[in-house]
PDB file of N, CA and C in Angstrom:
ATOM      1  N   UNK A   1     -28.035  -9.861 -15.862  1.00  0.00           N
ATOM      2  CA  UNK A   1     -26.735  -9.822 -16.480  1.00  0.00           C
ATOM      3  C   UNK A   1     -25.681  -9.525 -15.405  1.00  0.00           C
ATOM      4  N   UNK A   2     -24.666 -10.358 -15.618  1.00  0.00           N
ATOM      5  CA  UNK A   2     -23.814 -10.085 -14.233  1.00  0.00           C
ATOM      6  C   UNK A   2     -22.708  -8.988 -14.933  1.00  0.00           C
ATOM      7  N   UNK A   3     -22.275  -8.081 -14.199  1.00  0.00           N
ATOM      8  CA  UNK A   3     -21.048  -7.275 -14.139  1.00  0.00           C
ATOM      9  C   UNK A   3     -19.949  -7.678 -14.674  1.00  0.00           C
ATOM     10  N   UNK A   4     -18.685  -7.345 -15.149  1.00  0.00           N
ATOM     11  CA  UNK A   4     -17.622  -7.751 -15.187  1.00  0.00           C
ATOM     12  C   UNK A   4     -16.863  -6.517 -14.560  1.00  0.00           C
ATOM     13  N   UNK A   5     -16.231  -6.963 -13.004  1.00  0.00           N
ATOM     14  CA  UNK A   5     -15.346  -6.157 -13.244  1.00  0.00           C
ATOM     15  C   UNK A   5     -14.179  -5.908 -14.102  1.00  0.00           C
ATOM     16  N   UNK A   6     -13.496  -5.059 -14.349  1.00  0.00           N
ATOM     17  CA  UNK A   6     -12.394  -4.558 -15.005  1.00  0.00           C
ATOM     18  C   UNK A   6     -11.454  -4.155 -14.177  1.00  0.00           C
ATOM     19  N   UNK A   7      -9.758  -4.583 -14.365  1.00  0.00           N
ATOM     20  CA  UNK A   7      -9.181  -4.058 -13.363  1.00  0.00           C
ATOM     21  C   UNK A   7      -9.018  -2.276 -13.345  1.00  0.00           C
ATOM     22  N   UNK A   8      -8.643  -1.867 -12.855  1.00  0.00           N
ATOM     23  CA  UNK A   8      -8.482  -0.416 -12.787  1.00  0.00           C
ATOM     24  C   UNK A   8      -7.456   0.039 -11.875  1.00  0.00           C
ATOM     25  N   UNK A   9      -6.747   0.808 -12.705  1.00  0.00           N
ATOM     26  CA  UNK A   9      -5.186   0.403 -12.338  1.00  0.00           C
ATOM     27  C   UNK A   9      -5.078   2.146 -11.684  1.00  0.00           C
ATOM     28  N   UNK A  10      -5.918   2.971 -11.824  1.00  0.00           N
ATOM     29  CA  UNK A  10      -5.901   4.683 -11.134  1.00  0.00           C
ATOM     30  C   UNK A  10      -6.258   3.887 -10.066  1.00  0.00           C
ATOM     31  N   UNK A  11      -7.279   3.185  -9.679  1.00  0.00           N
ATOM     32  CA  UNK A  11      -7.640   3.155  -8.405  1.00  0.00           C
ATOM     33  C   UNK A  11      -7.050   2.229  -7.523  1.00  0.00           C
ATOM     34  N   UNK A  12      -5.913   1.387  -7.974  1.00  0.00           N
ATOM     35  CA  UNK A  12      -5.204   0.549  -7.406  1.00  0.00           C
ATOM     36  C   UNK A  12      -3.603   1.653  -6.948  1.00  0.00           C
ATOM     37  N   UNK A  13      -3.677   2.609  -8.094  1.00  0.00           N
ATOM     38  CA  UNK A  13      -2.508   3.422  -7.645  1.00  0.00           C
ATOM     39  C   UNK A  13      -2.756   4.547  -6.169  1.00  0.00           C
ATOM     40  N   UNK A  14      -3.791   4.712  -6.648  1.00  0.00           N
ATOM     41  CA  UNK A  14      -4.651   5.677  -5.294  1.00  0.00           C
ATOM     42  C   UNK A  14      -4.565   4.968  -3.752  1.00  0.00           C
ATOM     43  N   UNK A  15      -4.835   3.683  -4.092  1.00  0.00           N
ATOM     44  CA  UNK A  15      -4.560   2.746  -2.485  1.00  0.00           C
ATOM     45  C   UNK A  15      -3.276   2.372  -2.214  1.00  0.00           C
ATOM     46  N   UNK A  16      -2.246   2.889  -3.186  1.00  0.00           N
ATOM     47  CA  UNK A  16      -0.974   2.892  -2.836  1.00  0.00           C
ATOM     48  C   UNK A  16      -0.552   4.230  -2.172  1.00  0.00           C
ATOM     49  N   UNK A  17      -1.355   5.407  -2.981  1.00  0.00           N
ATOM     50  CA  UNK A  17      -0.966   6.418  -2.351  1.00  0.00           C
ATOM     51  C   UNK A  17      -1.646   6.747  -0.855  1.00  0.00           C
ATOM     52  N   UNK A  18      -2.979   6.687  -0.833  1.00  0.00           N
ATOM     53  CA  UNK A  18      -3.581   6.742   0.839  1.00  0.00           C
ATOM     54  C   UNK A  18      -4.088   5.629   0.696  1.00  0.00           C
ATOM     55  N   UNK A  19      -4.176   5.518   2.200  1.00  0.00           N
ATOM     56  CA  UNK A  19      -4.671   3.600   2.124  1.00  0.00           C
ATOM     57  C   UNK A  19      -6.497   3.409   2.025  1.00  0.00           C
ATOM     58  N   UNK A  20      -7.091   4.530   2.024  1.00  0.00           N
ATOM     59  CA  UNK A  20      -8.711   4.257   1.849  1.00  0.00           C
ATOM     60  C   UNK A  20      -9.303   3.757   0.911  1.00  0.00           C
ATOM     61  N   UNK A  21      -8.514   4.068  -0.280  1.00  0.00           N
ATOM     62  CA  UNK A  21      -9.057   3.157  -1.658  1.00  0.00           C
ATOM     63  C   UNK A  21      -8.990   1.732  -1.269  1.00  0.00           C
ATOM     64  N   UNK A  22      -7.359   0.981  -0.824  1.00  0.00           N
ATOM     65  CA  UNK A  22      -7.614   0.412  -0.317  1.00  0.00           C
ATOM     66  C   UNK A  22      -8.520  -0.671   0.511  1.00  0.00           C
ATOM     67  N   UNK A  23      -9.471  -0.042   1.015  1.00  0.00           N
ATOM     68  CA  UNK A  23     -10.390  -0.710   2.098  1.00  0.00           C
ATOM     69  C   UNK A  23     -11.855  -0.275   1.392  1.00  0.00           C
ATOM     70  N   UNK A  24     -11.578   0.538  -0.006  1.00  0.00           N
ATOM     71  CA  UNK A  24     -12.768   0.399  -1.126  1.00  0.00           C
ATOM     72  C   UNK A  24     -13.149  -0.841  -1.502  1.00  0.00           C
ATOM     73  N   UNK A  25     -11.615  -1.060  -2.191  1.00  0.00           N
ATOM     74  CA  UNK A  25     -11.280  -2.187  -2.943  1.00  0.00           C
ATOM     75  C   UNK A  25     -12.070  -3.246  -2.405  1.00  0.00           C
ATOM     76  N   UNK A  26     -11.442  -3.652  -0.740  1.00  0.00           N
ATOM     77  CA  UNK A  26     -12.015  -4.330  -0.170  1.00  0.00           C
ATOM     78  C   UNK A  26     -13.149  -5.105   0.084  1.00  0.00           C
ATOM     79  N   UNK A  27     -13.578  -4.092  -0.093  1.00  0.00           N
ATOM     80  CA  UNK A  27     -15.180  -3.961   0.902  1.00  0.00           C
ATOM     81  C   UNK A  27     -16.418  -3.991  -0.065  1.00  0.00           C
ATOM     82  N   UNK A  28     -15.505  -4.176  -1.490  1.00  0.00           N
ATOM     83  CA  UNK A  28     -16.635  -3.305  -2.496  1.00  0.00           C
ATOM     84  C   UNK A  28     -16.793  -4.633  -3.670  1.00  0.00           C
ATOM     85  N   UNK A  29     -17.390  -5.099  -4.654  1.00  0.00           N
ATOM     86  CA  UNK A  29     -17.222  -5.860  -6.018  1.00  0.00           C
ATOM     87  C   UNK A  29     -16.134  -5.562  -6.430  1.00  0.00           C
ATOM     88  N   UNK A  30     -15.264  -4.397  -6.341  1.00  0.00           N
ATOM     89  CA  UNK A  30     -13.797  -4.361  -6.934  1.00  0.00           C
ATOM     90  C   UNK A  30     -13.001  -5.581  -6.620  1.00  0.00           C
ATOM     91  N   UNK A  31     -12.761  -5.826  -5.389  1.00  0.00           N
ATOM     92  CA  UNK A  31     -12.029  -7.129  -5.141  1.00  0.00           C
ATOM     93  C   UNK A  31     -12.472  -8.333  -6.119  1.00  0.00           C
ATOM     94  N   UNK A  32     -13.231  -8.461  -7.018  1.00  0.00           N
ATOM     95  CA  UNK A  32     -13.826  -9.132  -7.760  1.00  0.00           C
ATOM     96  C   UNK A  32     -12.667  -9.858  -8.884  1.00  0.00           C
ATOM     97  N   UNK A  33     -11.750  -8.362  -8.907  1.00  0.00           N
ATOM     98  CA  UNK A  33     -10.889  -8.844 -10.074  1.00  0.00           C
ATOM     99  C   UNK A  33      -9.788  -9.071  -9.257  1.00  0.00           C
ATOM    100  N   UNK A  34      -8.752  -9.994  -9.910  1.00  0.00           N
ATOM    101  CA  UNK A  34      -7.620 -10.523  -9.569  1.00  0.00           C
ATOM    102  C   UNK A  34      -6.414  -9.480  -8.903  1.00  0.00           C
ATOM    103  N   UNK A  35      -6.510  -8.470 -10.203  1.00  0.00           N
ATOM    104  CA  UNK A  35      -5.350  -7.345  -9.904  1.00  0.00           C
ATOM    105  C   UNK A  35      -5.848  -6.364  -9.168  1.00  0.00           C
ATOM    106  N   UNK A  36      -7.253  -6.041  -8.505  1.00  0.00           N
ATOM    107  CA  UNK A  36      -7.516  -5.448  -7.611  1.00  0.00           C
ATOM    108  C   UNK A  36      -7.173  -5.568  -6.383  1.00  0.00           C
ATOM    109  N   UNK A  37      -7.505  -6.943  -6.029  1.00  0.00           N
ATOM    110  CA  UNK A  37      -7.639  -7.698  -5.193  1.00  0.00           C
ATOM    111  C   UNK A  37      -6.094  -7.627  -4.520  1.00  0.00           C
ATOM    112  N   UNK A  38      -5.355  -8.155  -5.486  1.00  0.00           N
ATOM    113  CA  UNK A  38      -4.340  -8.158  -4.731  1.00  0.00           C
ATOM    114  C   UNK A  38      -3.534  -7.173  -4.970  1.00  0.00           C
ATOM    115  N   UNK A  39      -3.478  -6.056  -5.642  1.00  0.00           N
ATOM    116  CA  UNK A  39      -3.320  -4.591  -5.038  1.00  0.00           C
ATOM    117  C   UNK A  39      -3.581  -3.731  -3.647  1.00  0.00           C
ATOM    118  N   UNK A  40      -5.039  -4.348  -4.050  1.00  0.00           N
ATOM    119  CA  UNK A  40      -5.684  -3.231  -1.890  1.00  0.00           C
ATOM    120  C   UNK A  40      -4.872  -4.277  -1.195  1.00  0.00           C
ATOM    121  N   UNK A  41      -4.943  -5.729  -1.150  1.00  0.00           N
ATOM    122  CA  UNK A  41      -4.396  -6.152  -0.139  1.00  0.00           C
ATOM    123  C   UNK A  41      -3.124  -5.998   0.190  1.00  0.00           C
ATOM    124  N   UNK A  42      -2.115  -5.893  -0.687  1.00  0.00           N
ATOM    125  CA  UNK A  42      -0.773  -5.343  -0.732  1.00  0.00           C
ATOM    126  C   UNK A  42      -0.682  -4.196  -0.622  1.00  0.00           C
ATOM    127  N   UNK A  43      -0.965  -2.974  -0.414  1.00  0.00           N
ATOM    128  CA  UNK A  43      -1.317  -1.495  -0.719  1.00  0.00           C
ATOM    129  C   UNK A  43      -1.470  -1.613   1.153  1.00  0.00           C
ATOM    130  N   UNK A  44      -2.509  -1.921   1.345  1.00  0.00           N
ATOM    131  CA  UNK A  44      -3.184  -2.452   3.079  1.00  0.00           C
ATOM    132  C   UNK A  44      -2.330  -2.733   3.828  1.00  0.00           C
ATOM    133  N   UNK A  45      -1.384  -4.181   3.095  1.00  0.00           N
ATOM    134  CA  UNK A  45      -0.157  -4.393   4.355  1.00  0.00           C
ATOM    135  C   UNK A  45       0.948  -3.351   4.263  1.00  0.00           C
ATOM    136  N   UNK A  46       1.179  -2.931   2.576  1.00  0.00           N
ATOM    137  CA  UNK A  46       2.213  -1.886   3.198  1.00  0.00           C
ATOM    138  C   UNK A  46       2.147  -0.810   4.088  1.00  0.00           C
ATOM    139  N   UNK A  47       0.826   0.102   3.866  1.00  0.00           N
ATOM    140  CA  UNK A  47       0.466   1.353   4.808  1.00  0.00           C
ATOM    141  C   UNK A  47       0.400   0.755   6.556  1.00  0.00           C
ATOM    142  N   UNK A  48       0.090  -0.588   6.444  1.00  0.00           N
ATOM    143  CA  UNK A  48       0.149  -1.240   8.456  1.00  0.00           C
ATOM    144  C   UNK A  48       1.471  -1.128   8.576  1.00  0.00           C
ATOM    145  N   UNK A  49       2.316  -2.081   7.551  1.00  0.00           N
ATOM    146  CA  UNK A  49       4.004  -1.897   8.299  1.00  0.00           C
ATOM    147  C   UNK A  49       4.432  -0.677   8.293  1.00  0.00           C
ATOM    148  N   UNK A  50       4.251   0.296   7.546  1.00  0.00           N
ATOM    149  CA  UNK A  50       4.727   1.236   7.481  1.00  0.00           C
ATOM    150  C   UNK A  50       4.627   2.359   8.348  1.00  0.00           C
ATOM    151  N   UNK A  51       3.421   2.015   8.914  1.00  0.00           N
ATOM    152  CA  UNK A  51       2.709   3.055  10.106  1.00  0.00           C
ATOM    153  C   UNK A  51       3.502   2.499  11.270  1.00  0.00           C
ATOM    154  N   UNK A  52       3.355   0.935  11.415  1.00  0.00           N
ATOM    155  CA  UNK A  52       4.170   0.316  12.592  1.00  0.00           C
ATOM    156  C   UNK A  52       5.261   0.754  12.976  1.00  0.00           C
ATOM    157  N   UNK A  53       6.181   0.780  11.806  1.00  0.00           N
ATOM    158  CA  UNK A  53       7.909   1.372  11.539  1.00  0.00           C
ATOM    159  C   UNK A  53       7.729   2.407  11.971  1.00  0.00           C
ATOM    160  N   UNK A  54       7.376   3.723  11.232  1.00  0.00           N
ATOM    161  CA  UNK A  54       6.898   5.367  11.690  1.00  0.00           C
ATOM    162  C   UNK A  54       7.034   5.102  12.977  1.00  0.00           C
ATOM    163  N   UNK A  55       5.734   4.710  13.701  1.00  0.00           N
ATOM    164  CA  UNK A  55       5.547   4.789  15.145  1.00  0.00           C
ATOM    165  C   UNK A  55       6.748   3.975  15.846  1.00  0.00           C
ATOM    166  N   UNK A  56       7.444   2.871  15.436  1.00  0.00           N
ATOM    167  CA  UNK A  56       8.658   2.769  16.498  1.00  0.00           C
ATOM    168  C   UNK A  56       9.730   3.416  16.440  1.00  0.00           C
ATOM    169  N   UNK A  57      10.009   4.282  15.351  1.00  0.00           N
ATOM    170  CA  UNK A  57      11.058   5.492  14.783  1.00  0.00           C
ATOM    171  C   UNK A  57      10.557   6.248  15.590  1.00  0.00           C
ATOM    172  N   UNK A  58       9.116   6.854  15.745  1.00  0.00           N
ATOM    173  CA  UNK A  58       8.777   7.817  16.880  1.00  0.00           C
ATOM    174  C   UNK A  58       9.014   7.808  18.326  1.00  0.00           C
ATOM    175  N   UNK A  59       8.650   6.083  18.680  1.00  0.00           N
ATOM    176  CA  UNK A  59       9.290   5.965  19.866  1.00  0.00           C
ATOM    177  C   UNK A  59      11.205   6.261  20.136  1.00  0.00           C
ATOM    178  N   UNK A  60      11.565   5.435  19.384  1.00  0.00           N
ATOM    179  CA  UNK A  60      13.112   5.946  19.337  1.00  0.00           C
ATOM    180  C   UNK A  60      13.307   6.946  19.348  1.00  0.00           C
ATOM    181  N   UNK A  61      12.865   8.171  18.396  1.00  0.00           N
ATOM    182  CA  UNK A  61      13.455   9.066  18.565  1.00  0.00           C
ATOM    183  C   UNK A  61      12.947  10.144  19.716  1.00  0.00           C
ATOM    184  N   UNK A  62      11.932   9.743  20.510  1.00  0.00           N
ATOM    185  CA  UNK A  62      11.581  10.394  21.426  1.00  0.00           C
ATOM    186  C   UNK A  62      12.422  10.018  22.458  1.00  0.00           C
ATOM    187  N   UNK A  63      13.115   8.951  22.761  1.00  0.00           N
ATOM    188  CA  UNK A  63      13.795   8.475  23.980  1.00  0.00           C
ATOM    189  C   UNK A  63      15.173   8.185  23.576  1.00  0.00           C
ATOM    190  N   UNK A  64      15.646   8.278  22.282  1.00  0.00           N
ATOM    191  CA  UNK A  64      16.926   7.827  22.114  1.00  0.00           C
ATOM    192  C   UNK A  64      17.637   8.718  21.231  1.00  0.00           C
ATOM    193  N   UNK A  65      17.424   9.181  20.128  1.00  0.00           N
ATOM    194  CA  UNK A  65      17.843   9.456  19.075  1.00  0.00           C
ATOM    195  C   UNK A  65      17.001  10.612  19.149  1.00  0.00           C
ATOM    196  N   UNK A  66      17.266  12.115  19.142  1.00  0.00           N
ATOM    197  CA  UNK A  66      16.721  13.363  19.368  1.00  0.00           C
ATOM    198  C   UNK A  66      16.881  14.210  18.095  1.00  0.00           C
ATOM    199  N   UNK A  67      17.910  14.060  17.502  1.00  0.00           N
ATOM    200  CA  UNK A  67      18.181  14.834  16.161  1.00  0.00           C
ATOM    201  C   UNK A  67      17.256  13.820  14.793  1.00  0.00           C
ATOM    202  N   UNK A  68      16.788  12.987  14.967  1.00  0.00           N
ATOM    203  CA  UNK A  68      16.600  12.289  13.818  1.00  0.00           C
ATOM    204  C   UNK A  68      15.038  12.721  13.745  1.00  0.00           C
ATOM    205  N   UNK A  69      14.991  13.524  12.101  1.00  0.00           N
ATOM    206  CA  UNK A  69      13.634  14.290  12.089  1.00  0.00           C
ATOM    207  C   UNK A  69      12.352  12.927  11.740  1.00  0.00           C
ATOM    208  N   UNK A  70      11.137  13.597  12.283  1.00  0.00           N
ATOM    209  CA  UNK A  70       9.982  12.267  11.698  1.00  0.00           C
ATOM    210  C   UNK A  70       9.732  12.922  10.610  1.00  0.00           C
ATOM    211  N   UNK A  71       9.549  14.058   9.848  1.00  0.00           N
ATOM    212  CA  UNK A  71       9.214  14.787   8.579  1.00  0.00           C
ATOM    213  C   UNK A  71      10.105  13.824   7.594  1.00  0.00           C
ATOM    214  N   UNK A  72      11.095  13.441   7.703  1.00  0.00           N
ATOM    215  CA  UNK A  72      12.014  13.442   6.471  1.00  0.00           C
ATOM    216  C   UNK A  72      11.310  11.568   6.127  1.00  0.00           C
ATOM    217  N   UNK A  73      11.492  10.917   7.448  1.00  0.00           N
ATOM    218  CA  UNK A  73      11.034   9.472   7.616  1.00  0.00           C
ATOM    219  C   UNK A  73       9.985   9.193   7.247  1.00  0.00           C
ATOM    220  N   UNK A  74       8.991   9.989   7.592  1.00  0.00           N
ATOM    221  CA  UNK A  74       7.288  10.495   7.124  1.00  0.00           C
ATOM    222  C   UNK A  74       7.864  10.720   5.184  1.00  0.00           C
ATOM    223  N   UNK A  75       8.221  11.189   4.980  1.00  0.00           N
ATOM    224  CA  UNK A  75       8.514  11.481   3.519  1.00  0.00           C
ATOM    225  C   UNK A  75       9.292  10.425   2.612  1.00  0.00           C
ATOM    226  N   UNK A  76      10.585   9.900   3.412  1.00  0.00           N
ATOM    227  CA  UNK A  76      11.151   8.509   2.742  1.00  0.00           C
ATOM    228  C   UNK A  76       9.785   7.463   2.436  1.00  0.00           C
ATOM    229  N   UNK A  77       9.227   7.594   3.568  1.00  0.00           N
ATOM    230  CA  UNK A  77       7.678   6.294   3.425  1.00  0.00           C
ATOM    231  C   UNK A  77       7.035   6.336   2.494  1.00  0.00           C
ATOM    232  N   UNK A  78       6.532   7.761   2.080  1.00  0.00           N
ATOM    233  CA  UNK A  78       5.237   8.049   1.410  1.00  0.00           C
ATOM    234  C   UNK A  78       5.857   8.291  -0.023  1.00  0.00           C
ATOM    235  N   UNK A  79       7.221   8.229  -0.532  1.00  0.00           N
ATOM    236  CA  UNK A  79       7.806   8.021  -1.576  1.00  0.00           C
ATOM    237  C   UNK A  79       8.211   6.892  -2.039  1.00  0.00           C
ATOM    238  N   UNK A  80       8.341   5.789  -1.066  1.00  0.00           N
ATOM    239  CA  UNK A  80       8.028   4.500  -1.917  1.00  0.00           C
ATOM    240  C   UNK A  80       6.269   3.997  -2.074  1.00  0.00           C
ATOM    241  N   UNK A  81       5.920   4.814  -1.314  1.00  0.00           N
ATOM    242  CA  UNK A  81       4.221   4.146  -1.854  1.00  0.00           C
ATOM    243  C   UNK A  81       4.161   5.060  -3.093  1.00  0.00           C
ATOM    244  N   UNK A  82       5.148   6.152  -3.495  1.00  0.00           N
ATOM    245  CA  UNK A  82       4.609   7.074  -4.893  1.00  0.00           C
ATOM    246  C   UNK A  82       5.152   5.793  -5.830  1.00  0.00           C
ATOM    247  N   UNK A  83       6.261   5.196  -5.771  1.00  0.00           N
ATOM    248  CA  UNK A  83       7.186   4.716  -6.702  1.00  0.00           C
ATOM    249  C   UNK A  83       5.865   3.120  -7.039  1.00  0.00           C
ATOM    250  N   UNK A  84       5.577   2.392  -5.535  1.00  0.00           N
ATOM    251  CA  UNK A  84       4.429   1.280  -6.164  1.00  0.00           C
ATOM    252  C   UNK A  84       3.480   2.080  -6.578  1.00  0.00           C
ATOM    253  N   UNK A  85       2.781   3.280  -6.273  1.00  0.00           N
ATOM    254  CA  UNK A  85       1.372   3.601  -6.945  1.00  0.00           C
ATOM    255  C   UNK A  85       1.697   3.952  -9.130  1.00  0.00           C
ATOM    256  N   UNK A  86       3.608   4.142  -9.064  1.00  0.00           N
ATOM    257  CA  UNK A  86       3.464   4.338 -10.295  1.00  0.00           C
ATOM    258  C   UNK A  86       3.843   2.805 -10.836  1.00  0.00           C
ATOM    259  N   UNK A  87       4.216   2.256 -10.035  1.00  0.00           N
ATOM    260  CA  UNK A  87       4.642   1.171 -10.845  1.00  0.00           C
ATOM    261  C   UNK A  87       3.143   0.210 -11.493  1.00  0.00           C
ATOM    262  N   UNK A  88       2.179   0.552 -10.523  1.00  0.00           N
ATOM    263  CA  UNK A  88       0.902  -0.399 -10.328  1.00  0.00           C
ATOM    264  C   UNK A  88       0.178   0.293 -11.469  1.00  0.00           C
ATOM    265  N   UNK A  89       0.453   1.670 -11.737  1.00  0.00           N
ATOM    266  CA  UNK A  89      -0.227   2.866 -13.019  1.00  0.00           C
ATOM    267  C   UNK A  89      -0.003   2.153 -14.021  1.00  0.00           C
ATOM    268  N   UNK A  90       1.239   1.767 -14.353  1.00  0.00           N
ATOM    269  CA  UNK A  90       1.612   1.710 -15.668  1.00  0.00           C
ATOM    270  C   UNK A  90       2.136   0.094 -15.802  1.00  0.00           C
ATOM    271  N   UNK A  91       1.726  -0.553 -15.145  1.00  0.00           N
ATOM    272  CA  UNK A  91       1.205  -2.219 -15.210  1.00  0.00           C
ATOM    273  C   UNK A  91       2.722  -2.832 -14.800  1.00  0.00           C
ATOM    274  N   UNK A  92       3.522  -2.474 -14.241  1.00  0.00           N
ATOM    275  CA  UNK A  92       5.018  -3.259 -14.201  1.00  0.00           C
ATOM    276  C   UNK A  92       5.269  -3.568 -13.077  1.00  0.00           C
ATOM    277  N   UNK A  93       5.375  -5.550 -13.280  1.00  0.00           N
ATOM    278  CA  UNK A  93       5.718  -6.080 -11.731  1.00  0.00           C
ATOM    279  C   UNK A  93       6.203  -5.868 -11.083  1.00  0.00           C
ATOM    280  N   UNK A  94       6.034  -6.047 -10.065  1.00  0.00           N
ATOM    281  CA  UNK A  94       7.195  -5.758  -8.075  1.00  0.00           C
ATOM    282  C   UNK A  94       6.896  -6.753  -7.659  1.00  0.00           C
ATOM    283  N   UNK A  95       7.728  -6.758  -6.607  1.00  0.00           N
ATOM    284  CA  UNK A  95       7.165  -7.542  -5.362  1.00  0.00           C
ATOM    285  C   UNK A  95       8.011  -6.831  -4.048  1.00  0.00           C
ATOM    286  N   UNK A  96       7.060  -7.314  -3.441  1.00  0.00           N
ATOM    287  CA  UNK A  96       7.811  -6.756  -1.644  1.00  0.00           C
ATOM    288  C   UNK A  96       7.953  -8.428  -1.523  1.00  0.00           C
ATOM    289  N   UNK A  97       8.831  -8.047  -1.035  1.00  0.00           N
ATOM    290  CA  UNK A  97       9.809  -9.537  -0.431  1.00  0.00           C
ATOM    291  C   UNK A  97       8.777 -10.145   0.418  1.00  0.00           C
ATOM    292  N   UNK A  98       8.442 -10.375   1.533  1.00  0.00           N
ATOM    293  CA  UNK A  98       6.715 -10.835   2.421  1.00  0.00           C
ATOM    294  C   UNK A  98       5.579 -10.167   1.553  1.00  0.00           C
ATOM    295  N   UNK A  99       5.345  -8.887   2.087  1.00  0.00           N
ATOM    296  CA  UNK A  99       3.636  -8.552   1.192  1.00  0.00           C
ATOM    297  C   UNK A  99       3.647  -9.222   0.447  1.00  0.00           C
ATOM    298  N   UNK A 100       4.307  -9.846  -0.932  1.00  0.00           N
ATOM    299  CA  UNK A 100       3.587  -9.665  -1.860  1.00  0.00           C
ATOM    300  C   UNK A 100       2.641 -11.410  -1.975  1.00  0.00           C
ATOM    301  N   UNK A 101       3.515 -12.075  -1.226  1.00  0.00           N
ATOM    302  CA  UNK A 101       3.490 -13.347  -0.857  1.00  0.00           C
ATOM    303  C   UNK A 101       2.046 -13.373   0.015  1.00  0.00           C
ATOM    304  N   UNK A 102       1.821 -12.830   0.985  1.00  0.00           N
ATOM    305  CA  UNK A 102       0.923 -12.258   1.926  1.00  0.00           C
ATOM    306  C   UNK A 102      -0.429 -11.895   1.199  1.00  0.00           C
ATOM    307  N   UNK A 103      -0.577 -11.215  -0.050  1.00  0.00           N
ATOM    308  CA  UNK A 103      -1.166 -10.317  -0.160  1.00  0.00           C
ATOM    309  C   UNK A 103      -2.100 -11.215  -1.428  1.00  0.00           C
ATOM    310  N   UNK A 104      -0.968 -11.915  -2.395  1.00  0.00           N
ATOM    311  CA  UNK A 104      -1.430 -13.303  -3.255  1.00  0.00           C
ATOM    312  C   UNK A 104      -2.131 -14.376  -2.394  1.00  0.00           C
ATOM    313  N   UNK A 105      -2.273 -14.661  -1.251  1.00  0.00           N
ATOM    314  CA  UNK A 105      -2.548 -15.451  -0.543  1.00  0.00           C
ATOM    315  C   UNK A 105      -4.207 -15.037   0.081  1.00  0.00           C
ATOM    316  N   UNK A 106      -4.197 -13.561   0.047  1.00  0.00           N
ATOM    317  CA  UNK A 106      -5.696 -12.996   0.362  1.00  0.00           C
ATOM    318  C   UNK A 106      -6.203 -12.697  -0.673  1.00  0.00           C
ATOM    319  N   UNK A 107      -5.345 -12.425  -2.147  1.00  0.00           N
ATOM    320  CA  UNK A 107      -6.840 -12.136  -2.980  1.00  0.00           C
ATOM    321  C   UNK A 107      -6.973 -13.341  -3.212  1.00  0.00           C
TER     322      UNK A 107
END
């Protein structure tokens, strides 16, 4: 008897919030379903750009810009992954302007 996955929308919000569910999703029969699928993968590219950004804000502000805190930037970030992990909770579309395009294209 084969499986059905089911989407599961806690654990699609969880790879919005840290990216390891994420690379669950991935790696696992979860990717099986549609809205998984392209959750981790969108969830995945946001936490890469977002780390990318961080780290060139870090460079800047190590060599250019001295007053501009990484705590607060670190915190703007991880509050729009709260806002997709709730939006992805409670089933209501988004899109990121690239990811989401990106992300339909890998599941």
């Amino acid at each position: 008897m084969i499986k059905q996955i089911q989407k599961d929308p806690i654990l699609c919000a969880m790879a919005y919030l840290f990216f390891v569910p994420s690379i669950y999703i991935i790696l696992t029969d979860e990717r099986k379903n549609q809205f998984n699928a392209f959750h981790a993968a969108q969830s995945l590219m946001l936490w890469i750009i977002l780390f990318i950004i961080f780290k060139m804000i870090r460079v800047i502000n190590i060599f250019i810009i001295h007053f501009l805190p990484s705590t607060t930037i670190a915190l703007i970030f991880w509050s729009t992954t709260v806002f997709f992990a709730f939006s992805t909770f409670f089933d209501k579309p988004f899109d990121i302007p690239v990811i989401s395009k990106a992300a339909k294209w890998l599941a």
